[in-house]
C-alpha atoms as a PDB file:
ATOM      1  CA  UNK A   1     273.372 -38.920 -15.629  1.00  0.00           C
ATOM      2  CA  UNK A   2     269.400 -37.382 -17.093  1.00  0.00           C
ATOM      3  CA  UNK A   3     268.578 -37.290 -13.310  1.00  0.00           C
ATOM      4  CA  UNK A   4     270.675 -34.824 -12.133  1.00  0.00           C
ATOM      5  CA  UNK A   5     271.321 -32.518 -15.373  1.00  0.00           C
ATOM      6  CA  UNK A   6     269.648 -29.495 -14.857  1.00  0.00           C
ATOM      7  CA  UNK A   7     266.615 -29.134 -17.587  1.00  0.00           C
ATOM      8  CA  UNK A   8     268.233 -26.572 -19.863  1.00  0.00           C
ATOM      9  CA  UNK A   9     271.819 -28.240 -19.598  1.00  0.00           C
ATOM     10  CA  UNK A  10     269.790 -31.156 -20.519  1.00  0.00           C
ATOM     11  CA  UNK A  11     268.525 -30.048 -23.515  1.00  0.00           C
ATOM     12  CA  UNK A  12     271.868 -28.327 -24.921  1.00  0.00           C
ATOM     13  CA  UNK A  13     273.291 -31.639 -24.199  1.00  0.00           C
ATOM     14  CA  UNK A  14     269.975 -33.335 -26.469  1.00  0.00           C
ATOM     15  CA  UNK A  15     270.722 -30.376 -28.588  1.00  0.00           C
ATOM     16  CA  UNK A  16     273.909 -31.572 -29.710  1.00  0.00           C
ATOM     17  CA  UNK A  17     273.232 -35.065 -29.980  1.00  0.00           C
ATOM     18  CA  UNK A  18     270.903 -34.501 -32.200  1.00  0.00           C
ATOM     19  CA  UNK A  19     272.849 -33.153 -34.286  1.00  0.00           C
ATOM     20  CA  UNK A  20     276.561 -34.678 -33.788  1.00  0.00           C
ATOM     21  CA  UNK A  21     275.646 -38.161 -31.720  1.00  0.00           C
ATOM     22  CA  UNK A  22     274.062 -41.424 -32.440  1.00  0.00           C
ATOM     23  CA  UNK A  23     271.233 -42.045 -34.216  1.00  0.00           C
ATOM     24  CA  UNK A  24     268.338 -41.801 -31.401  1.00  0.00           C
ATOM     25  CA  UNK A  25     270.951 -40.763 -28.597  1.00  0.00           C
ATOM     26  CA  UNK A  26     269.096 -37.982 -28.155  1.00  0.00           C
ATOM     27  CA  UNK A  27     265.225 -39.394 -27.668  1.00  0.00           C
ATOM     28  CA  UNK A  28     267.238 -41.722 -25.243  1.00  0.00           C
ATOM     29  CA  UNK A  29     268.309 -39.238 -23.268  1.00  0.00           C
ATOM     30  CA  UNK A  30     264.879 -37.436 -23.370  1.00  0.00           C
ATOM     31  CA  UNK A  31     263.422 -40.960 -22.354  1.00  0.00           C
ATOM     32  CA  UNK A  32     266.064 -41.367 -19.203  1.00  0.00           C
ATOM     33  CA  UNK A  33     264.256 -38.636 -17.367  1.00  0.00           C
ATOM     34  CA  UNK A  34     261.346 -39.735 -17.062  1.00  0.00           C
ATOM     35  CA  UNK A  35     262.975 -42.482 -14.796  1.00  0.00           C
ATOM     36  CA  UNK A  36     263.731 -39.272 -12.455  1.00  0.00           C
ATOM     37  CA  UNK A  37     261.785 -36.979 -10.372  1.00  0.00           C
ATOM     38  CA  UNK A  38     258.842 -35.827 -11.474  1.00  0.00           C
ATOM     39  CA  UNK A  39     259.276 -32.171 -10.892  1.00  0.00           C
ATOM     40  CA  UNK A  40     262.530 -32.494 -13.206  1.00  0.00           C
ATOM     41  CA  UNK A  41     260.465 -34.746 -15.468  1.00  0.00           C
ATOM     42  CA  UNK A  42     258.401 -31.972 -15.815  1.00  0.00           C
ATOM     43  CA  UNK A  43     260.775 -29.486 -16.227  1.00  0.00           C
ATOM     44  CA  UNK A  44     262.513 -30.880 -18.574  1.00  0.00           C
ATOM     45  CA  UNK A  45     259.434 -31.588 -20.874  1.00  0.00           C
ATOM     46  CA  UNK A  46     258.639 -27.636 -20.571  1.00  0.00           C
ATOM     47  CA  UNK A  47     262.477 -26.976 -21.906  1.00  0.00           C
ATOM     48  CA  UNK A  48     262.412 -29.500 -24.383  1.00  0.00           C
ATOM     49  CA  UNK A  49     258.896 -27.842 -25.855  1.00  0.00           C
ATOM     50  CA  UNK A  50     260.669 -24.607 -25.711  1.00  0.00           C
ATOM     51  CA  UNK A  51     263.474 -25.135 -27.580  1.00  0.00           C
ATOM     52  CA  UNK A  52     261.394 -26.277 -30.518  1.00  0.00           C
ATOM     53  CA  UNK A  53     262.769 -30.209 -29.530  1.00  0.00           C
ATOM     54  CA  UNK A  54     259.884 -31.819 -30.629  1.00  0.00           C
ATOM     55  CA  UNK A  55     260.531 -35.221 -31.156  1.00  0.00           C
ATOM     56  CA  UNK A  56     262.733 -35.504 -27.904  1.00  0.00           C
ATOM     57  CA  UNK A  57     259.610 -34.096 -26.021  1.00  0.00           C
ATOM     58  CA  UNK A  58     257.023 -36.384 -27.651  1.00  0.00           C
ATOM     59  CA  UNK A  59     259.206 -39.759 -26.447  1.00  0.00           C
ATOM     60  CA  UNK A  60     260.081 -37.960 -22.738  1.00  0.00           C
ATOM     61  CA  UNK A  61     255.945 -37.683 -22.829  1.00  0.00           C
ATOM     62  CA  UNK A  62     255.399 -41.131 -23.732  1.00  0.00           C
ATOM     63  CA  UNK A  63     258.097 -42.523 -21.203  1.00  0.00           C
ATOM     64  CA  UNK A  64     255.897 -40.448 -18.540  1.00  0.00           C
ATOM     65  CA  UNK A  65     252.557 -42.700 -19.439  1.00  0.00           C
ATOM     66  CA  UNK A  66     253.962 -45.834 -17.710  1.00  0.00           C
ATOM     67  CA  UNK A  67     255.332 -44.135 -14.317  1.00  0.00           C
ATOM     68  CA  UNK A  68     254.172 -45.756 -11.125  1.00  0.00           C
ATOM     69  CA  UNK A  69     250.912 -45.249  -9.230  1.00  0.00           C
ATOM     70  CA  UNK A  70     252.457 -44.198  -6.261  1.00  0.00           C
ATOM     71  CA  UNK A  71     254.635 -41.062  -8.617  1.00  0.00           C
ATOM     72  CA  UNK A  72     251.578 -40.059 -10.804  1.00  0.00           C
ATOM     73  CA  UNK A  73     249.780 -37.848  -8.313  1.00  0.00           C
ATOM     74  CA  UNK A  74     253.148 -35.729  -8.337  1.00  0.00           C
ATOM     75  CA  UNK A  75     253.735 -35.886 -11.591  1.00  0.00           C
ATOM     76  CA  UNK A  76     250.502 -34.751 -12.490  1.00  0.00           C
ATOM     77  CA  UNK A  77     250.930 -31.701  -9.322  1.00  0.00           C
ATOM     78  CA  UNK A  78     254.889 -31.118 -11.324  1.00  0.00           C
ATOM     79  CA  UNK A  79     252.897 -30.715 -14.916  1.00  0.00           C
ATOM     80  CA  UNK A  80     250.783 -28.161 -13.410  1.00  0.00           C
ATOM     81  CA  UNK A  81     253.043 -26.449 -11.618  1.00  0.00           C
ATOM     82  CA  UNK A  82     255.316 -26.117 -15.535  1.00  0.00           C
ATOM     83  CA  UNK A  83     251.981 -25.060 -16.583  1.00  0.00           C
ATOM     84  CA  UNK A  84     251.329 -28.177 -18.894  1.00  0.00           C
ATOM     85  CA  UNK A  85     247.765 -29.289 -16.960  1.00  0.00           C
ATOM     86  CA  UNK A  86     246.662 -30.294 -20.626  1.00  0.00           C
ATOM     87  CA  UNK A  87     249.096 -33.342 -20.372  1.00  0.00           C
ATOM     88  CA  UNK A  88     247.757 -34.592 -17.160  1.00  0.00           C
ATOM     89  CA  UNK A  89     244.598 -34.746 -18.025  1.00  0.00           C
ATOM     90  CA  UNK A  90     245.747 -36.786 -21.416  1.00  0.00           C
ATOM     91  CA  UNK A  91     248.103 -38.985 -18.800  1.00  0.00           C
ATOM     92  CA  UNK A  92     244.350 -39.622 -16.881  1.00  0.00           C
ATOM     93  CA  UNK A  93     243.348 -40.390 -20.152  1.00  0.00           C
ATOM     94  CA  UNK A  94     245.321 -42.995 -21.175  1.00  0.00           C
ATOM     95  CA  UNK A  95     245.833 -44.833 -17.339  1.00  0.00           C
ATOM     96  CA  UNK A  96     241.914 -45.024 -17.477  1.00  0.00           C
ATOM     97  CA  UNK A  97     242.389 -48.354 -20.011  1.00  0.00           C
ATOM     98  CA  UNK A  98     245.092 -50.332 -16.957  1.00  0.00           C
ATOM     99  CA  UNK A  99     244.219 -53.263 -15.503  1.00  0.00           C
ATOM    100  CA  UNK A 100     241.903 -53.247 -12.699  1.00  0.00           C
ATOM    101  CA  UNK A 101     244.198 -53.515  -9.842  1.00  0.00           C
ATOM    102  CA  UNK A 102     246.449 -51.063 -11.168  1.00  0.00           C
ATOM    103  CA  UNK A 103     243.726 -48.712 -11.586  1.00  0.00           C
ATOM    104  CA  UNK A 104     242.692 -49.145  -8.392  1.00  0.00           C
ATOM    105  CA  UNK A 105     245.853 -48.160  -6.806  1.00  0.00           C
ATOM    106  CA  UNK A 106     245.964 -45.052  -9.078  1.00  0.00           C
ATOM    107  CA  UNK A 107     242.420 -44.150  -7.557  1.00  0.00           C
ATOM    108  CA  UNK A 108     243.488 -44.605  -4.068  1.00  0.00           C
ATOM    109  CA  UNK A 109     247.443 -42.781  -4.289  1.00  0.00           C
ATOM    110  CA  UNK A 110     245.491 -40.003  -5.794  1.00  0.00           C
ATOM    111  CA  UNK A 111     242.602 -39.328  -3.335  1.00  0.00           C
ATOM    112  CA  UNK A 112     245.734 -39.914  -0.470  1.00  0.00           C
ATOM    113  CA  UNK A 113     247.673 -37.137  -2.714  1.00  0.00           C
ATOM    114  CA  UNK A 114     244.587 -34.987  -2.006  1.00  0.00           C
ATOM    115  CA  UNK A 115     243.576 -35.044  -5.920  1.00  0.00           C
ATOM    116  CA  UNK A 116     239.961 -36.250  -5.606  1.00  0.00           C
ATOM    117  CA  UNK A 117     238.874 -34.402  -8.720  1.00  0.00           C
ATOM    118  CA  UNK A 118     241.934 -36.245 -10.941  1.00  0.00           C
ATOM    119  CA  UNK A 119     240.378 -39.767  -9.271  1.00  0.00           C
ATOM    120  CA  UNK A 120     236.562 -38.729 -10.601  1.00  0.00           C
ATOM    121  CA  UNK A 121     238.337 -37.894 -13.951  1.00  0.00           C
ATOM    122  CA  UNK A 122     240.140 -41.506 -14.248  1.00  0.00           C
ATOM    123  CA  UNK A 123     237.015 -43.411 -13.167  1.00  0.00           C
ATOM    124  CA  UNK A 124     235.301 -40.943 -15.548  1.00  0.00           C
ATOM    125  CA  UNK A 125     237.145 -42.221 -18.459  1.00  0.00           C
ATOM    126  CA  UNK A 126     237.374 -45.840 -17.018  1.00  0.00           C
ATOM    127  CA  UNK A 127     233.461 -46.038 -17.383  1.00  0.00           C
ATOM    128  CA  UNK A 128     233.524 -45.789 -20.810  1.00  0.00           C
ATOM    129  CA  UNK A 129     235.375 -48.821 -21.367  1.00  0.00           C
ATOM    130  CA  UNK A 130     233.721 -52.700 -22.485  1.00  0.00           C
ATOM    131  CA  UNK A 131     231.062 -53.772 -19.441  1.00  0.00           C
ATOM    132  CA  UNK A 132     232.824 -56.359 -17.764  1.00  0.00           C
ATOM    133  CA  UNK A 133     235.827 -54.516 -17.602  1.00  0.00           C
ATOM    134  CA  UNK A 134     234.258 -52.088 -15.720  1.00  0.00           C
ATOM    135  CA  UNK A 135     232.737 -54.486 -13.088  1.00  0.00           C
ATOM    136  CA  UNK A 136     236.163 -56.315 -12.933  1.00  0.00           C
ATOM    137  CA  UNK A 137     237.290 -52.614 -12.041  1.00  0.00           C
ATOM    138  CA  UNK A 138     234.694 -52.322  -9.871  1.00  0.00           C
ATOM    139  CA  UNK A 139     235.223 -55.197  -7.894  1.00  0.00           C
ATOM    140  CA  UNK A 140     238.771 -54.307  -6.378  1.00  0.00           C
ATOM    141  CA  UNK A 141     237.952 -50.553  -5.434  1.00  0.00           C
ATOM    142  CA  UNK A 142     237.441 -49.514  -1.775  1.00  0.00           C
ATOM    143  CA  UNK A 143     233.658 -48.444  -1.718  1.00  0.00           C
ATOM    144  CA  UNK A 144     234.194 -44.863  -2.295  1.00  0.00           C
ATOM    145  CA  UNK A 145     235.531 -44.931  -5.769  1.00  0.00           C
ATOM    146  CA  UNK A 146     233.319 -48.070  -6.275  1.00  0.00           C
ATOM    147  CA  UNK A 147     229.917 -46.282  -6.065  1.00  0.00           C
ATOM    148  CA  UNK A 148     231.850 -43.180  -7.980  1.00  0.00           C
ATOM    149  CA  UNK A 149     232.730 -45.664 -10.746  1.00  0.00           C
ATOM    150  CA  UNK A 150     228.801 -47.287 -11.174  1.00  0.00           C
ATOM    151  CA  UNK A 151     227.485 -43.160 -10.981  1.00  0.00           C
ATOM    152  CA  UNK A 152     229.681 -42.935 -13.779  1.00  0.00           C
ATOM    153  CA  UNK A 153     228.528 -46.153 -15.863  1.00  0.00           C
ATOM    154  CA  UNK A 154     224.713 -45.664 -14.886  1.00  0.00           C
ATOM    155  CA  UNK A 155     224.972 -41.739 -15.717  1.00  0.00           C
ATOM    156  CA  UNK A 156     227.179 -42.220 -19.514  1.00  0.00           C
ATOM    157  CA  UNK A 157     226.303 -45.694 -20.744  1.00  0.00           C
ATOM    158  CA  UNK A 158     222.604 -46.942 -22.142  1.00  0.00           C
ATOM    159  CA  UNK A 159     220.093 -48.740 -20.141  1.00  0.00           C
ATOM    160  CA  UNK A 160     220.799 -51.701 -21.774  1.00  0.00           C
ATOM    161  CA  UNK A 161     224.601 -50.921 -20.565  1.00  0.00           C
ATOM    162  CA  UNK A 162     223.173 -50.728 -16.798  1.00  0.00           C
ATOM    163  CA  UNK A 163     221.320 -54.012 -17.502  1.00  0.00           C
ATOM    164  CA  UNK A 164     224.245 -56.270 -18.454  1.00  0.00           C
ATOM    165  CA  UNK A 165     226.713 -53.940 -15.932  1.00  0.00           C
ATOM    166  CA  UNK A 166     223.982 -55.060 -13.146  1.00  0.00           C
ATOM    167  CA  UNK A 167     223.685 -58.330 -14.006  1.00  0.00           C
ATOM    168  CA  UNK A 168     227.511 -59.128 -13.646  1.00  0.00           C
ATOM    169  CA  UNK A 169     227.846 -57.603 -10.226  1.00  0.00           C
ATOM    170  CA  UNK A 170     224.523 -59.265  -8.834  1.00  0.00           C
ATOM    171  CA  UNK A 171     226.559 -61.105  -6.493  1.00  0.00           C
ATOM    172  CA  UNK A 172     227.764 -58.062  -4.677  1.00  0.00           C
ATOM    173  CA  UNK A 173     225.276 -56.484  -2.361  1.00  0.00           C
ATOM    174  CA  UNK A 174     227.335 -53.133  -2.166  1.00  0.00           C
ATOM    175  CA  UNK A 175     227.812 -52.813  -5.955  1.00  0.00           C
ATOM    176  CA  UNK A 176     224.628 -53.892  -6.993  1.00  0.00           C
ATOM    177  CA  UNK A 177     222.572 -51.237  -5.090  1.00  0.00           C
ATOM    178  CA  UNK A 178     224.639 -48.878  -5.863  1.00  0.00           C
ATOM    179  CA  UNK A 179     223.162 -49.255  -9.754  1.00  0.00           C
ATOM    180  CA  UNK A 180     220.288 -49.137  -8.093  1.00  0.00           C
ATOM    181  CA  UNK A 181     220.568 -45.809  -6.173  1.00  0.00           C
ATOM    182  CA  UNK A 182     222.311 -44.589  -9.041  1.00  0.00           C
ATOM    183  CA  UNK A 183     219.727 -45.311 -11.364  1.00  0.00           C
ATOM    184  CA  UNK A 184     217.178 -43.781  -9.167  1.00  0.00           C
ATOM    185  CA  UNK A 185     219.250 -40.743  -9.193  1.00  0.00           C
ATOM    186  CA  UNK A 186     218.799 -39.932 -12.868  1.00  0.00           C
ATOM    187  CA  UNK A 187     216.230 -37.937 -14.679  1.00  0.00           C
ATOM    188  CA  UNK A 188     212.589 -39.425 -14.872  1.00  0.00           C
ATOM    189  CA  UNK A 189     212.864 -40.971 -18.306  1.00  0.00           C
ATOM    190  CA  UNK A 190     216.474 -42.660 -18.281  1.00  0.00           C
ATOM    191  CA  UNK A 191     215.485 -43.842 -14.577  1.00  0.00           C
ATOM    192  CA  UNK A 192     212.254 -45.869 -16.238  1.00  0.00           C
ATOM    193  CA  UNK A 193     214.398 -46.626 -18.969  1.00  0.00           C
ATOM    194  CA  UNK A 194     217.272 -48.311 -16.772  1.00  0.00           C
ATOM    195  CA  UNK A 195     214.510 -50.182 -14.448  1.00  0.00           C
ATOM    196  CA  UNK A 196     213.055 -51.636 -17.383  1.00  0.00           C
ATOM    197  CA  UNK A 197     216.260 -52.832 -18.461  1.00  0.00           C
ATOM    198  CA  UNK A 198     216.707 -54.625 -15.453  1.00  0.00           C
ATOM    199  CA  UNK A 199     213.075 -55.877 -15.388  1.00  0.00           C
ATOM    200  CA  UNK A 200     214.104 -57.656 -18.525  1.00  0.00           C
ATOM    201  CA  UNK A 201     216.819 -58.816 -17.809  1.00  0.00           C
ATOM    202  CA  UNK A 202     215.120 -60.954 -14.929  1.00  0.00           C
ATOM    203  CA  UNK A 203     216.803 -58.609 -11.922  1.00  0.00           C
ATOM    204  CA  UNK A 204     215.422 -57.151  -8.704  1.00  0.00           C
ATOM    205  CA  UNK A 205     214.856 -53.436  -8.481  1.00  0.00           C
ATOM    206  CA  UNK A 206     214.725 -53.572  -4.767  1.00  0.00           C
ATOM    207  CA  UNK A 207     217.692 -53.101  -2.552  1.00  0.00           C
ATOM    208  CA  UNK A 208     219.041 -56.214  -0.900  1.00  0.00           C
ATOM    209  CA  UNK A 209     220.260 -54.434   1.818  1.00  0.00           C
ATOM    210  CA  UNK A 210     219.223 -50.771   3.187  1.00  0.00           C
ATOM    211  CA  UNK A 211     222.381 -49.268   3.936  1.00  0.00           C
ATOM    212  CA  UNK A 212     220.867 -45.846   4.327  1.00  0.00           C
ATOM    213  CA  UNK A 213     218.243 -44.707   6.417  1.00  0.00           C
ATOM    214  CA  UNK A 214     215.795 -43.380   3.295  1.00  0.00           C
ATOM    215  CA  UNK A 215     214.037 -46.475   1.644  1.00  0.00           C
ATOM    216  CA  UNK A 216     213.007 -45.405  -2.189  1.00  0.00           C
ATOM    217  CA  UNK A 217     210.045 -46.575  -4.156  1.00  0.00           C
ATOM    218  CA  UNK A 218     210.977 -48.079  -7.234  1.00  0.00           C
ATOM    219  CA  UNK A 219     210.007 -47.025 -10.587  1.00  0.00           C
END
């Protein structure tokens, strides 16, 4: 019945059971629409703010974290829209820690959605998290987002980071130059930092393959 109550009948109706239903009728109610469309999700969410519902909002907000890869690129399009853009970015937030292949299909609905700034941002935060997550993550992106995700890692994390991130995609001739070209990319002193990091760690600092045209010297 949450799917097709307009937002502000909605929250009369969480209004008075609140007060006069259930105990917790009224977070389930908030809860049910985030099963909905996203647009009304986000609607909804907006009303419930406005009418000072607090605790009704804060579960309909939580219910939102978990909706599917293929909805999230309109959800997040449905928050702007309400003007709540603060919430998607804490929704790209908290989808940055799923599981690889999950976060993979976030990446790619997204860039299909036309939201290649929100993709950036996820693989942003997903950077940040323990090493071999990261190439685990790595692994099951098309190339695009791959080489986004290692500019990420190489650019945030220490050189001791890139080291150990290197040596667990050494098997992959894509992934692996791309730390490579990525660590060539930075400024002089992290560059010589994250070469000498793979020096010690016993790994090559050439490319395996050349799959551009430039060839770069080493530092």
């Amino acid at each position: 019945m949450a799917l097709t109550i307009a937002p502000a009948d909605l929250v009369g109706l969480a209004t008075l059971l609140r007060s006069e239903g259930p105990t917790g009728s009224s977070t389930y109610l908030a809860r049910s629409v985030a099963l909905g469309a996203p647009e009304h999700a986000a609607a909804t969410l907006a009303e419930l703010r406005r009418e000072g519902l607090v605790e009704e909002a804060a579960d309909l907000f939580h219910a939102l974290w978990t909706v599917s890869a293929q909805t999230f690129p309109a959800l997040l399009a449905a928050l702007e829209q309400s003007g709540q853009s603060a919430d998607g970015q804490t929704l790209l937030w908290e989808r940055a820690s799923a599981p690889a292949d999950e976060l993979s299909e976030l990446t790619r609905n997204l860039r299909a959605s036309g939201r290649s700034g929100d993709a950036r941002h996820l693989l942003r935060q997903a950077a940040g998290r323990p090493v071999g997550e990261v190439a685990a993550i790595a692994a099951v992106l098309d190339e695009e987002s791959a080489t986004e995700l290692v500019g990420e890692l190489v650019r945030m994390r220490s050189a001791d980071d890139v080291g150990q991130f290197a040596a667990a995609v050494r098997d992959s001739v894509e992934l692996y130059n791309a730390v490579l070209f990525a660590a060539d990319d930075l400024e002089e002193g992290r560059a010589r930092s994250a070469f000498a990091a793979l020096r010690t760690a016993g790994l090559p600092t050439e490319l395996a393959l050349r799959p551009r045209s430039k060839s770069r010297q080493r530092r």
